[in-house]
Each structure stands twice: as C-alpha cells, then as structure tokens.
PDB file of N, CA and C in Angstrom:
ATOM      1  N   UNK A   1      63.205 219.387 163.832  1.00  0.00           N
ATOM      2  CA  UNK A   1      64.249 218.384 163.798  1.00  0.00           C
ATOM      3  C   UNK A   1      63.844 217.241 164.719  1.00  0.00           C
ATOM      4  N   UNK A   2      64.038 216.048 164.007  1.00  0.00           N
ATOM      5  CA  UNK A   2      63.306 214.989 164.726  1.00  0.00           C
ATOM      6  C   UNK A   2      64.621 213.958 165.089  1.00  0.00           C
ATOM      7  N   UNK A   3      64.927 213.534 166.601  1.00  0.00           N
ATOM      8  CA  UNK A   3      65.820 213.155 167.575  1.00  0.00           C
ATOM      9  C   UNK A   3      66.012 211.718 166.707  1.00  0.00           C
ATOM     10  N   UNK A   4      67.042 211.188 166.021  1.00  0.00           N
ATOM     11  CA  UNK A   4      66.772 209.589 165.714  1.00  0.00           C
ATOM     12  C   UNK A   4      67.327 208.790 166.520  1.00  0.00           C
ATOM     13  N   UNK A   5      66.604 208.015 167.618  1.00  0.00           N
ATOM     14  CA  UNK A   5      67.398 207.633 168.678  1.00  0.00           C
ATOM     15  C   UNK A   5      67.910 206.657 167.739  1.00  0.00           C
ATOM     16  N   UNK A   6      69.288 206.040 168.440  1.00  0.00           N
ATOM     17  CA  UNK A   6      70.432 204.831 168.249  1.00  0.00           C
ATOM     18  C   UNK A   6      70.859 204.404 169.527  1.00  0.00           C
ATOM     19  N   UNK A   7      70.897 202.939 169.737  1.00  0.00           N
ATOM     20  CA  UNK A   7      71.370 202.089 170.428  1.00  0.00           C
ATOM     21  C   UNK A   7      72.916 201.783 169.740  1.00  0.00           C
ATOM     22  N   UNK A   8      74.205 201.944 170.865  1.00  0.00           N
ATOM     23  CA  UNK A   8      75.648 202.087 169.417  1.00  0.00           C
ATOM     24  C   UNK A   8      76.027 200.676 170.837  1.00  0.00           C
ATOM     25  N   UNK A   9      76.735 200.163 170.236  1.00  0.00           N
ATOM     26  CA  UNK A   9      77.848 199.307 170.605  1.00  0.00           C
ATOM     27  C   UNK A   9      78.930 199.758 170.833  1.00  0.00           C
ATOM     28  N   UNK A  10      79.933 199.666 171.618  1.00  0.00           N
ATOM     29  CA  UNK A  10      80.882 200.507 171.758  1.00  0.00           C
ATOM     30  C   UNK A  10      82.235 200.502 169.708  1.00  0.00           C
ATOM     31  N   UNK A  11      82.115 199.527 169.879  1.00  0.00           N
ATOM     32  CA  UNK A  11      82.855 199.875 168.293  1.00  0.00           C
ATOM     33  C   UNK A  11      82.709 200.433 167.249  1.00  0.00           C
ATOM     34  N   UNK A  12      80.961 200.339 167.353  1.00  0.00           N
ATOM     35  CA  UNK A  12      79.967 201.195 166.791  1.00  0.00           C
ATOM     36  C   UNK A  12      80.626 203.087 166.959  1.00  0.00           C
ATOM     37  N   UNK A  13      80.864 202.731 167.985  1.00  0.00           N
ATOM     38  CA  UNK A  13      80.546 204.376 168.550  1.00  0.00           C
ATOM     39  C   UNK A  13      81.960 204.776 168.719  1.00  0.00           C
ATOM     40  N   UNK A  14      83.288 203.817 168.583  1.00  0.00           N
ATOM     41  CA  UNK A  14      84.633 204.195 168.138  1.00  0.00           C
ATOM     42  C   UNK A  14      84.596 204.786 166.934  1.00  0.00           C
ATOM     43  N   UNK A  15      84.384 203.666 165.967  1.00  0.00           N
ATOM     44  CA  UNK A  15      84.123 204.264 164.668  1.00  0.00           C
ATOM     45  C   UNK A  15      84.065 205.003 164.096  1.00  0.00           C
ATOM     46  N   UNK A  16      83.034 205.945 164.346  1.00  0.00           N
ATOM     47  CA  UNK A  16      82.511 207.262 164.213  1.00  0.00           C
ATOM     48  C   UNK A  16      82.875 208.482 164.892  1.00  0.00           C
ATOM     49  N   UNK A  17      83.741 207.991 166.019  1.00  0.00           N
ATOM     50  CA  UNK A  17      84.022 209.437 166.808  1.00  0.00           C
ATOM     51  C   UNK A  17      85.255 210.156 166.534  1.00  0.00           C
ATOM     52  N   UNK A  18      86.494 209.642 165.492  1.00  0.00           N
ATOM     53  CA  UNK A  18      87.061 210.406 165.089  1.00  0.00           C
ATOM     54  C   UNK A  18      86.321 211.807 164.121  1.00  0.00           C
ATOM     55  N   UNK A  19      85.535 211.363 163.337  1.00  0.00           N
ATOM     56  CA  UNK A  19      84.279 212.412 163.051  1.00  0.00           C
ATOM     57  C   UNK A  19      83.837 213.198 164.072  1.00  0.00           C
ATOM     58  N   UNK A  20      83.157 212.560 165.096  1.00  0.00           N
ATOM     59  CA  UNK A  20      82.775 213.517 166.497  1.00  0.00           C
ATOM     60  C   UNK A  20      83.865 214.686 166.761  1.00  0.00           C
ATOM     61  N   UNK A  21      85.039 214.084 167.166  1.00  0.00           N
ATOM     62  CA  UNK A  21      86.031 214.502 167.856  1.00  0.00           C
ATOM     63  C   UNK A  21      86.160 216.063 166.347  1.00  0.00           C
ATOM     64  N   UNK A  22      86.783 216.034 165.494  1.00  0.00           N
ATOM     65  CA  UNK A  22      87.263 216.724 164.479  1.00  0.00           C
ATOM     66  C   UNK A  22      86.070 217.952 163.922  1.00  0.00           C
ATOM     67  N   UNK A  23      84.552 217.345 164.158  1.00  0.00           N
ATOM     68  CA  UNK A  23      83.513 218.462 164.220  1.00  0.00           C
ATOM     69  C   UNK A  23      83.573 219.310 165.618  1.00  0.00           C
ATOM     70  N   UNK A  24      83.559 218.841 166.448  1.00  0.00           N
ATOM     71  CA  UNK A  24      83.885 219.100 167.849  1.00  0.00           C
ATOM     72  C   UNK A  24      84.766 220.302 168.375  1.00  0.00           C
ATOM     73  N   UNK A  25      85.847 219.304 168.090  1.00  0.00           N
ATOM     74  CA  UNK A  25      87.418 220.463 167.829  1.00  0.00           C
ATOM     75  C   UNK A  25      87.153 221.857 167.202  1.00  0.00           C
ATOM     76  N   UNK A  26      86.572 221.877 165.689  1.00  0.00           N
ATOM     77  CA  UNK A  26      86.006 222.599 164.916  1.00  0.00           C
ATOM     78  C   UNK A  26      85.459 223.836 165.508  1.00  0.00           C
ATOM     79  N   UNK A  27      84.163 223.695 166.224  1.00  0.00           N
ATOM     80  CA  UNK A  27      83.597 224.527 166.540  1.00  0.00           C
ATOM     81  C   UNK A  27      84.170 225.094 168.007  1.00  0.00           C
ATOM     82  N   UNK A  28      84.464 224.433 168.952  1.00  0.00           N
ATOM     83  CA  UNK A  28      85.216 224.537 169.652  1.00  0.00           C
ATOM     84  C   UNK A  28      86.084 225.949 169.838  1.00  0.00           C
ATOM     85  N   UNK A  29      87.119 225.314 168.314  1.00  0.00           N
ATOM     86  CA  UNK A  29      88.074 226.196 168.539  1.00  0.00           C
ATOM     87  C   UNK A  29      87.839 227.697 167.764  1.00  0.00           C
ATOM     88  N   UNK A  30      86.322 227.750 167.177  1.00  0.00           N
ATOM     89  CA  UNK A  30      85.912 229.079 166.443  1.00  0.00           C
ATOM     90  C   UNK A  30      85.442 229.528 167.705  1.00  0.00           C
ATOM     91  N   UNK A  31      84.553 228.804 168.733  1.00  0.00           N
ATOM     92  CA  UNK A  31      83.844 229.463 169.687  1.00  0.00           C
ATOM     93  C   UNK A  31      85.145 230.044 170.788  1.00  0.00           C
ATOM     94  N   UNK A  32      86.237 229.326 171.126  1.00  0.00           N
ATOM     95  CA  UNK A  32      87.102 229.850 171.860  1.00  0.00           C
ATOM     96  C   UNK A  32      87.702 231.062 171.496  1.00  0.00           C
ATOM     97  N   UNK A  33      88.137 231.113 169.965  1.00  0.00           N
ATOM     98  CA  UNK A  33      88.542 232.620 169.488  1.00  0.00           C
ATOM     99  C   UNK A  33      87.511 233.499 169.558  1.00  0.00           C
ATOM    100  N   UNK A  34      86.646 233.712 169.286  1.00  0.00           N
ATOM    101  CA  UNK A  34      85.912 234.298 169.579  1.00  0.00           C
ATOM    102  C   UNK A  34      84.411 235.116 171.237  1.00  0.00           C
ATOM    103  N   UNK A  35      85.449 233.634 172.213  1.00  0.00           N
ATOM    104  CA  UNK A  35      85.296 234.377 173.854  1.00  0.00           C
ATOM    105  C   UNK A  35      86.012 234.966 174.137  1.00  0.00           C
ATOM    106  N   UNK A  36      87.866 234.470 173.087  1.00  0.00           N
ATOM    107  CA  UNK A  36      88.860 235.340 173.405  1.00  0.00           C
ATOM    108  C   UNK A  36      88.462 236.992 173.516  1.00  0.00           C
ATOM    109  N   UNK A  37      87.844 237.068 172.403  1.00  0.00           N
ATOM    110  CA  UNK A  37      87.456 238.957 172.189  1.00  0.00           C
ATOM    111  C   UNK A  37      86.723 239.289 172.881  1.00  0.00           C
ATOM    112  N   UNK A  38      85.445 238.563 173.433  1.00  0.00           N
ATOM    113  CA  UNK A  38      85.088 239.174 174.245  1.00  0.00           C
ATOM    114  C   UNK A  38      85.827 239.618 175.983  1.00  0.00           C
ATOM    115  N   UNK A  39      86.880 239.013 176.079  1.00  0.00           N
ATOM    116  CA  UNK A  39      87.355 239.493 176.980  1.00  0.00           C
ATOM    117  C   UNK A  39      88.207 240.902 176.726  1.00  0.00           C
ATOM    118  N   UNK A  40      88.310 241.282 175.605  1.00  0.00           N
ATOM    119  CA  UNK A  40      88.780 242.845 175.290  1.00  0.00           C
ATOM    120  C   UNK A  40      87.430 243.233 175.317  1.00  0.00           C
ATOM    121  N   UNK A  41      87.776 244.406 175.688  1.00  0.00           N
ATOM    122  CA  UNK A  41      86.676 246.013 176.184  1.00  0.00           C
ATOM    123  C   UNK A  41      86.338 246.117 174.121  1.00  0.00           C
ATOM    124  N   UNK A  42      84.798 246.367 173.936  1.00  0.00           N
ATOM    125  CA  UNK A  42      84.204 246.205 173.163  1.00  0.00           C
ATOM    126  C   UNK A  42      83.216 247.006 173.263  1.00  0.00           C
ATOM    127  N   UNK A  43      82.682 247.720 171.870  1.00  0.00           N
ATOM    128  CA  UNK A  43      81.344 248.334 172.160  1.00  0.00           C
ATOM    129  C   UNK A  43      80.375 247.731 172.515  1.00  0.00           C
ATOM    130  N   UNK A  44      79.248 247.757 172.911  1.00  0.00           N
ATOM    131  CA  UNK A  44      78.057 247.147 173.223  1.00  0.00           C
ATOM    132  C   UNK A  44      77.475 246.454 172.116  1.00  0.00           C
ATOM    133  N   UNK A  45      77.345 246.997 170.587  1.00  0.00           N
ATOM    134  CA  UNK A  45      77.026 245.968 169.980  1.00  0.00           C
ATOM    135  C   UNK A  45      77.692 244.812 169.239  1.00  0.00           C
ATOM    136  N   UNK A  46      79.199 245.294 169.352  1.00  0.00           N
ATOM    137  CA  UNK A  46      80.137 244.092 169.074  1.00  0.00           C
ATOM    138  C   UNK A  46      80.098 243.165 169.902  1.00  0.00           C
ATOM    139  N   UNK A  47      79.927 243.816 170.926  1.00  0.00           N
ATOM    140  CA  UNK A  47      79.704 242.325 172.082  1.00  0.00           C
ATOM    141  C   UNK A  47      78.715 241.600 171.845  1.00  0.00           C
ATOM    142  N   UNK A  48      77.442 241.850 171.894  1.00  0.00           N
ATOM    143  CA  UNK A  48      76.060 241.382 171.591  1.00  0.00           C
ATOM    144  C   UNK A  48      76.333 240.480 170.372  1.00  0.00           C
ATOM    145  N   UNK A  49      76.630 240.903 168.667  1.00  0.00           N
ATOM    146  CA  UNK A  49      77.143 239.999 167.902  1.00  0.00           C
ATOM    147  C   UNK A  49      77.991 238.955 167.958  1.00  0.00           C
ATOM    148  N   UNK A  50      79.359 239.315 169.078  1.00  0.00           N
ATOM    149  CA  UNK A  50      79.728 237.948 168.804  1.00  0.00           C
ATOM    150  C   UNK A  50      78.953 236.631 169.701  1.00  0.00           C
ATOM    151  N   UNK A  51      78.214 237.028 170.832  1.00  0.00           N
ATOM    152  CA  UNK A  51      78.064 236.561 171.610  1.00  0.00           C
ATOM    153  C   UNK A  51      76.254 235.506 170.946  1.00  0.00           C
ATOM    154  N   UNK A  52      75.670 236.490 170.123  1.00  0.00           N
ATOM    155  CA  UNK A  52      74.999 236.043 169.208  1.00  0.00           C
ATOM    156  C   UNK A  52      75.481 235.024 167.656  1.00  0.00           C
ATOM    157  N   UNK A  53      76.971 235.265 167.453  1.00  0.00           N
ATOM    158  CA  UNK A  53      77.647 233.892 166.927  1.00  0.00           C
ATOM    159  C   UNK A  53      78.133 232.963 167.709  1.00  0.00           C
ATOM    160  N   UNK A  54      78.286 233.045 168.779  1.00  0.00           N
ATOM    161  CA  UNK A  54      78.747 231.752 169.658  1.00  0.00           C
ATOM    162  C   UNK A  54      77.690 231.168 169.999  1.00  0.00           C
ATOM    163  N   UNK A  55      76.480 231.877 170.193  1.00  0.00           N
ATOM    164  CA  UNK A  55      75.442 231.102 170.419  1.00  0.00           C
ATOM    165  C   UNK A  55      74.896 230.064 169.130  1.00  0.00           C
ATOM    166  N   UNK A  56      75.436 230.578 167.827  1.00  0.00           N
ATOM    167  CA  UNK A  56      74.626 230.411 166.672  1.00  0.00           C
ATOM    168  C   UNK A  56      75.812 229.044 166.312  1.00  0.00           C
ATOM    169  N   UNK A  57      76.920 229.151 166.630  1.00  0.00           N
ATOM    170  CA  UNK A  57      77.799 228.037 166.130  1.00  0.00           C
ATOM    171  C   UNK A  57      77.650 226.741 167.319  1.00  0.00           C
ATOM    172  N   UNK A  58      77.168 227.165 168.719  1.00  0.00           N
ATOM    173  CA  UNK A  58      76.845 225.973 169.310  1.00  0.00           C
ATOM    174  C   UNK A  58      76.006 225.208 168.847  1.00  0.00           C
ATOM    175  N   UNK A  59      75.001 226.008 168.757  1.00  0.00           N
ATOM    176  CA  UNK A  59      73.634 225.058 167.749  1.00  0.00           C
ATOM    177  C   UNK A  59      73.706 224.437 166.546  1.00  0.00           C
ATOM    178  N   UNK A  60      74.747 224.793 166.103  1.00  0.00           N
ATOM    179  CA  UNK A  60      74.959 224.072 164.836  1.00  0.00           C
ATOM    180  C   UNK A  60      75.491 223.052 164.728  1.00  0.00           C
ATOM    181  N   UNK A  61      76.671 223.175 165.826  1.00  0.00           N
ATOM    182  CA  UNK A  61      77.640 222.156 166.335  1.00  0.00           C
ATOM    183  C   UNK A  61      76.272 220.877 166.906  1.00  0.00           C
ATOM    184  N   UNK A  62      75.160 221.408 167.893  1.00  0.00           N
ATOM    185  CA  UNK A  62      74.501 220.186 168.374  1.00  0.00           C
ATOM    186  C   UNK A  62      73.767 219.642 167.802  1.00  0.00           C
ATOM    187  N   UNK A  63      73.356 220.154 166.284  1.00  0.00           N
ATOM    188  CA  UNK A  63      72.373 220.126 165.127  1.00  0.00           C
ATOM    189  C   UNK A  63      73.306 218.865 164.764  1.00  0.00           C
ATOM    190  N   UNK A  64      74.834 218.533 164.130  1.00  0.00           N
ATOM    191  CA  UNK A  64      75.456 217.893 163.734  1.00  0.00           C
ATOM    192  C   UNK A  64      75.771 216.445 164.462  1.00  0.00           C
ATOM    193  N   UNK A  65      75.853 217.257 165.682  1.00  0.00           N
ATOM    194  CA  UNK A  65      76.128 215.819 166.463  1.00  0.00           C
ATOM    195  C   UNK A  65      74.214 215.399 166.515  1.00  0.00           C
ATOM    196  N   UNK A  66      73.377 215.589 166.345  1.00  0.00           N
ATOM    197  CA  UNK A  66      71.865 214.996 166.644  1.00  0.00           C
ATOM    198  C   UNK A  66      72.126 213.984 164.811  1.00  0.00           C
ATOM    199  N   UNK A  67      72.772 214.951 164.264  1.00  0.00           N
ATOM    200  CA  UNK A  67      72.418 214.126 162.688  1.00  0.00           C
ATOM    201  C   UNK A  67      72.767 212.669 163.008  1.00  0.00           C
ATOM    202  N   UNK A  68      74.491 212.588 163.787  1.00  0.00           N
ATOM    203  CA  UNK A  68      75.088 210.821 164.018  1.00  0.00           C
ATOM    204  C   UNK A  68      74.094 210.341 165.106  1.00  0.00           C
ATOM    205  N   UNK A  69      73.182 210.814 165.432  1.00  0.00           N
ATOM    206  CA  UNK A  69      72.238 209.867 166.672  1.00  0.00           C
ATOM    207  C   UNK A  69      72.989 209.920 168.059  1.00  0.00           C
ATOM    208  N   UNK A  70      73.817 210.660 167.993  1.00  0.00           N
ATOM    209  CA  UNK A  70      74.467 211.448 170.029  1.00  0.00           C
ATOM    210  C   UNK A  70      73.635 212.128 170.540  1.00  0.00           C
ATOM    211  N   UNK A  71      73.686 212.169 171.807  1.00  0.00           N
ATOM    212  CA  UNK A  71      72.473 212.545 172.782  1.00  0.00           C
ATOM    213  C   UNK A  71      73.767 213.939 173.017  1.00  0.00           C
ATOM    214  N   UNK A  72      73.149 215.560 173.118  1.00  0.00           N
ATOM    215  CA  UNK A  72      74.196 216.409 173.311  1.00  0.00           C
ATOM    216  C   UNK A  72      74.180 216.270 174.846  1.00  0.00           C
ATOM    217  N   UNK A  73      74.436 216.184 175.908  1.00  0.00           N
ATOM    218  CA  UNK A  73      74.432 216.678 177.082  1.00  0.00           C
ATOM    219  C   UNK A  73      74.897 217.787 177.995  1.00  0.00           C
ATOM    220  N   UNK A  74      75.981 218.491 177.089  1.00  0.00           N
ATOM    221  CA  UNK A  74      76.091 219.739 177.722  1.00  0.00           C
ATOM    222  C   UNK A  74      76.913 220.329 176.061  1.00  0.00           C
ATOM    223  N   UNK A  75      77.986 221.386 177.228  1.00  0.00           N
ATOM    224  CA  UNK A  75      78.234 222.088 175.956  1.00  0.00           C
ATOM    225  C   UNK A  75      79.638 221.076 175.572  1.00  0.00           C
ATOM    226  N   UNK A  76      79.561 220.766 174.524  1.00  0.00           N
ATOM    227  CA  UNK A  76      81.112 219.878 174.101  1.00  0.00           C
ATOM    228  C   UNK A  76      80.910 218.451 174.381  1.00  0.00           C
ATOM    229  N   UNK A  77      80.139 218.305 175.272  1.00  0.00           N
ATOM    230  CA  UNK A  77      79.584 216.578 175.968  1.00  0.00           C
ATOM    231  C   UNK A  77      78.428 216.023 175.164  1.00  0.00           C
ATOM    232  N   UNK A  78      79.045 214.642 174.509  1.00  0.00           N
ATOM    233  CA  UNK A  78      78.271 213.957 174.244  1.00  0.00           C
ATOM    234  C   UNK A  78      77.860 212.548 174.602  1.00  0.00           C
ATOM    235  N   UNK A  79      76.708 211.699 174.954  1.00  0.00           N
ATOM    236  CA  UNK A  79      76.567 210.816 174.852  1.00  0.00           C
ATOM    237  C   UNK A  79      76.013 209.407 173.859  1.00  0.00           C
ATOM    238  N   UNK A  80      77.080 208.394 173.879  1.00  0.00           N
ATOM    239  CA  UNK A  80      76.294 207.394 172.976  1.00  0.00           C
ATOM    240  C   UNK A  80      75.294 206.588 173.787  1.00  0.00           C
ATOM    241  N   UNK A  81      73.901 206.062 173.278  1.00  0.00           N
ATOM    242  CA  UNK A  81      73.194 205.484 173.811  1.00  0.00           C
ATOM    243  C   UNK A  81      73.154 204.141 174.001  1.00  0.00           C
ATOM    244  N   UNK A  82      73.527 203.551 174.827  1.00  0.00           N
ATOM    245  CA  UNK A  82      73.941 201.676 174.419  1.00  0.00           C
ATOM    246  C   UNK A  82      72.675 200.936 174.999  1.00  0.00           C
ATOM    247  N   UNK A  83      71.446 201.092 175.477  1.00  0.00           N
ATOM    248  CA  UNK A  83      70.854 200.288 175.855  1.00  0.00           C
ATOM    249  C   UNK A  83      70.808 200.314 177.021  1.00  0.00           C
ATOM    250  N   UNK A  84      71.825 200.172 178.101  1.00  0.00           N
ATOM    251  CA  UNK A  84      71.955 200.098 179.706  1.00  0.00           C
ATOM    252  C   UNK A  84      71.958 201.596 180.364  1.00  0.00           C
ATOM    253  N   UNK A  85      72.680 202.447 179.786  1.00  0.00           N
ATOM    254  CA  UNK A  85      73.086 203.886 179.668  1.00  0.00           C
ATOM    255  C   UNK A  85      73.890 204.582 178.954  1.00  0.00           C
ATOM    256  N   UNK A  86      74.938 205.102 178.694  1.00  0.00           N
ATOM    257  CA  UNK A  86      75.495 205.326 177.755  1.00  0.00           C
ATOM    258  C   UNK A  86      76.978 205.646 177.955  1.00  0.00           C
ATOM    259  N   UNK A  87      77.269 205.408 176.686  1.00  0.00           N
ATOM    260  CA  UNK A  87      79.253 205.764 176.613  1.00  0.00           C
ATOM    261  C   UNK A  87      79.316 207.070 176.542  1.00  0.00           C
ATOM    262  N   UNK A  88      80.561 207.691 177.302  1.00  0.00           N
ATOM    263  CA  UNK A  88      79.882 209.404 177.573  1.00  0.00           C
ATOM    264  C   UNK A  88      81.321 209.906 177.033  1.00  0.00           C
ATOM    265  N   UNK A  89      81.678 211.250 176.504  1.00  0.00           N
ATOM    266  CA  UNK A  89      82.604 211.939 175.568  1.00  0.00           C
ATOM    267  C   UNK A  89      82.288 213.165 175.789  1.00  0.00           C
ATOM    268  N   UNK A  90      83.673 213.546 176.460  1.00  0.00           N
ATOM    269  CA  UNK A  90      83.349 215.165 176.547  1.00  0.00           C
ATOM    270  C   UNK A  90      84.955 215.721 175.749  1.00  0.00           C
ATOM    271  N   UNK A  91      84.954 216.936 174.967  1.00  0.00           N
ATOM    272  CA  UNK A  91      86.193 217.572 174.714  1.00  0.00           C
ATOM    273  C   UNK A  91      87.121 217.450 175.032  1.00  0.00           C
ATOM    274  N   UNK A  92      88.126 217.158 174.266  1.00  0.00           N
ATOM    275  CA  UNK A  92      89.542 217.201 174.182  1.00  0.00           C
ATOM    276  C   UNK A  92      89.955 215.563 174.944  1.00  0.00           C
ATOM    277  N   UNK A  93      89.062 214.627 175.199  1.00  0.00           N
ATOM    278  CA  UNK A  93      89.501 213.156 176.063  1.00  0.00           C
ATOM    279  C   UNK A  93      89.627 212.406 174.173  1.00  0.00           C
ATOM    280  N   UNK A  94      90.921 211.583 174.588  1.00  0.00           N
ATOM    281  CA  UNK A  94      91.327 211.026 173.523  1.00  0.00           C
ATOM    282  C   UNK A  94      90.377 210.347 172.768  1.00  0.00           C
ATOM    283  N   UNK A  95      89.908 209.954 173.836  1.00  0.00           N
ATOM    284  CA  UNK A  95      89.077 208.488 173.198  1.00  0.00           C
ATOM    285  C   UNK A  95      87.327 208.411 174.018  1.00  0.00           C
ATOM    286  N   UNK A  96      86.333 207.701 173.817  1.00  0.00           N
ATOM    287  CA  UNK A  96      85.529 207.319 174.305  1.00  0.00           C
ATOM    288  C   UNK A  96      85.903 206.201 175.522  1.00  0.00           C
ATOM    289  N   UNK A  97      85.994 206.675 176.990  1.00  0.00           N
ATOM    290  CA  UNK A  97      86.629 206.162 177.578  1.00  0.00           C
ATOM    291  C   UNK A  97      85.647 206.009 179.237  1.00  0.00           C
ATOM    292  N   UNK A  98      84.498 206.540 178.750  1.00  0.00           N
ATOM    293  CA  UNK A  98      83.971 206.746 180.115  1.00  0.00           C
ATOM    294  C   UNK A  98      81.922 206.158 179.628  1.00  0.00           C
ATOM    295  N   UNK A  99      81.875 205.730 180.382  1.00  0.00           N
ATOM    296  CA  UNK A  99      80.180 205.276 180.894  1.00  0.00           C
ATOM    297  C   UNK A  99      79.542 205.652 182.129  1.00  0.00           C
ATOM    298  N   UNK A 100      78.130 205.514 182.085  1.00  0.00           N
ATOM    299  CA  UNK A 100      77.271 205.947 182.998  1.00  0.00           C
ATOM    300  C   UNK A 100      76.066 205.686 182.711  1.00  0.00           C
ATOM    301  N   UNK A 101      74.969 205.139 183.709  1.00  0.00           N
ATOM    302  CA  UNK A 101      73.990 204.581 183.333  1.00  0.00           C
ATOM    303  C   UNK A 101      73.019 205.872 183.409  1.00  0.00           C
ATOM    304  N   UNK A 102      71.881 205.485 183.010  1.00  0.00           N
ATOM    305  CA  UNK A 102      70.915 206.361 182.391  1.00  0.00           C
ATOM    306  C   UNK A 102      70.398 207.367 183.700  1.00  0.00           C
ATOM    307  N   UNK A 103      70.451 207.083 184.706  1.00  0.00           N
ATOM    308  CA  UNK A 103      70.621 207.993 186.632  1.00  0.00           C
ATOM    309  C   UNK A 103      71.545 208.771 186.352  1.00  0.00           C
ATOM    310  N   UNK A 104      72.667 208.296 186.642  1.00  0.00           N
ATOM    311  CA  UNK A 104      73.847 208.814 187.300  1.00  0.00           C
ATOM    312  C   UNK A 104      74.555 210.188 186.886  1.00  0.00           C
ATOM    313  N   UNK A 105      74.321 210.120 185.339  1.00  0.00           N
ATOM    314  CA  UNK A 105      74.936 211.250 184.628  1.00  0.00           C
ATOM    315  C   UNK A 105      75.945 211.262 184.272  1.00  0.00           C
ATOM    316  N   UNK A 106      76.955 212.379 184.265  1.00  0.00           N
ATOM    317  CA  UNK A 106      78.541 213.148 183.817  1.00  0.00           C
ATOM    318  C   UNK A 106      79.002 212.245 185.532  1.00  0.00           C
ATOM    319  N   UNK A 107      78.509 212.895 186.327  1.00  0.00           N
ATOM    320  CA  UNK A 107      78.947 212.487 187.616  1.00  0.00           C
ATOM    321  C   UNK A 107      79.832 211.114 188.112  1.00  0.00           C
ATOM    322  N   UNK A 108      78.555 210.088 187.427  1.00  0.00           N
ATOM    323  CA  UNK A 108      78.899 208.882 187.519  1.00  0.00           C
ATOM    324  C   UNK A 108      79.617 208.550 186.970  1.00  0.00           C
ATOM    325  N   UNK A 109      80.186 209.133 185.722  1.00  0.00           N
ATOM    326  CA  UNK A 109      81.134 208.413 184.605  1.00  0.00           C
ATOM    327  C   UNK A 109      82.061 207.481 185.370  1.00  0.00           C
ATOM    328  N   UNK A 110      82.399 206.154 184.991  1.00  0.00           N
ATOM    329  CA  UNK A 110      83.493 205.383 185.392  1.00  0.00           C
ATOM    330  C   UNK A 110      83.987 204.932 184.025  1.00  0.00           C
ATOM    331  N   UNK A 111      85.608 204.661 183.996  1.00  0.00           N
ATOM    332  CA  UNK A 111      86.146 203.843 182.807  1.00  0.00           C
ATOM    333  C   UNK A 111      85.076 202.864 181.975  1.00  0.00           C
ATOM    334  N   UNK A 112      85.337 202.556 181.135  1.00  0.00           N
ATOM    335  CA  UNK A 112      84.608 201.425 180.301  1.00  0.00           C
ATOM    336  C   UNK A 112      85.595 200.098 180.816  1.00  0.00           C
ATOM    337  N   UNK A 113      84.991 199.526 181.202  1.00  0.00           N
ATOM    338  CA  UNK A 113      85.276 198.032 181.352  1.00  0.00           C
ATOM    339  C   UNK A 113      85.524 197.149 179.898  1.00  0.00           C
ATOM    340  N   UNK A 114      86.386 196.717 179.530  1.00  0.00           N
ATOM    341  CA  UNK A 114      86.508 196.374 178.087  1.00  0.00           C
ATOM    342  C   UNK A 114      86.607 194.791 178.553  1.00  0.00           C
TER     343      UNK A 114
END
C-alpha cells in the first residue's frame, strides 16, 4: 500500500470529514463492543480471537483513512496535511478544530485560527 500524500486546505479537509468522522465512529464502536467482552472472564482462546479482531478492524479502519490521504497518528487520531503542519482530529471532537505544526505533535494542538 502506497501512502498518497495530500496537501488539504482546511475546507478541503471539512468536506470530507463527515466521511472520516462516520467510518471512524464505525469501527470505533465495533472495537468498543468487543473490549467490552474482553473484560468478562473468557477462555483463553476466545480471548486471543477477539483480541485478534480488534486488531484486524483497526487496520482496516487505518487502511481507509490512508485511501482519503490522512496521516493515521494514533489509534482514532488523524491528521490532515496542510503544508505548514497539519489540521489534527481525534474521536468523538465535533469538528476539525485543532492544528499543530509538523514538531509539536497531538501535544501542541492549538484551536485553528479561522
């Protein structure tokens, strides 16, 4: 799988993130039901399986977000790439609402200056 970088504009990268957000949610909320169980007492290889589908639905989830040209940065966190650093989006935040230059990271995030 080959990375297609994108430079997004922020409207660019509104646009498209109700998509983000709704794939997101998606997997999200299969991977959460399914940590749910592992917190019940389980045989050893039920555990191992689900824990081998949560692994298998993250990757799929970051396979999807690589297709729109988002940089994954963690688990649920994504970044758009703008040129300076990027517009940053992590789970369940309404909107694309936070930046950080290409140093700083999650850490740095500050509001977007509009």
């Amino acid at each position: 799988m080959e990375f297609k970088r994108k430079i997004w504009n922020l409207e660019e990268a509104r646009k498209i993130f109700p998509q983000i957000y709704k794939i997101t949610e998606e997997y999200y909320n299969k991977v959460e039901f399914l940590r749910k169980q592992l917190e019940t007492i389980l045989p050893e290889n039920e555990q191992e399986k689900i824990e081998e589908e949560i692994s298998k639905l993250i990757q799929l989830w970051a396979i999807q977000m690589f297709d729109f040209g988002v940089e994954v940065k963690g688990l649920w966190l994504v970044d758009f790439d703008n040129g300076k650093g990027y517009y940053c989006w992590k789970y369940n935040e309404p909107d694309i609402l936070y930046e950080h230059d290409y140093f700083s990271g999650f850490k740095g995030r500050k509001l977007i200056k509009e």
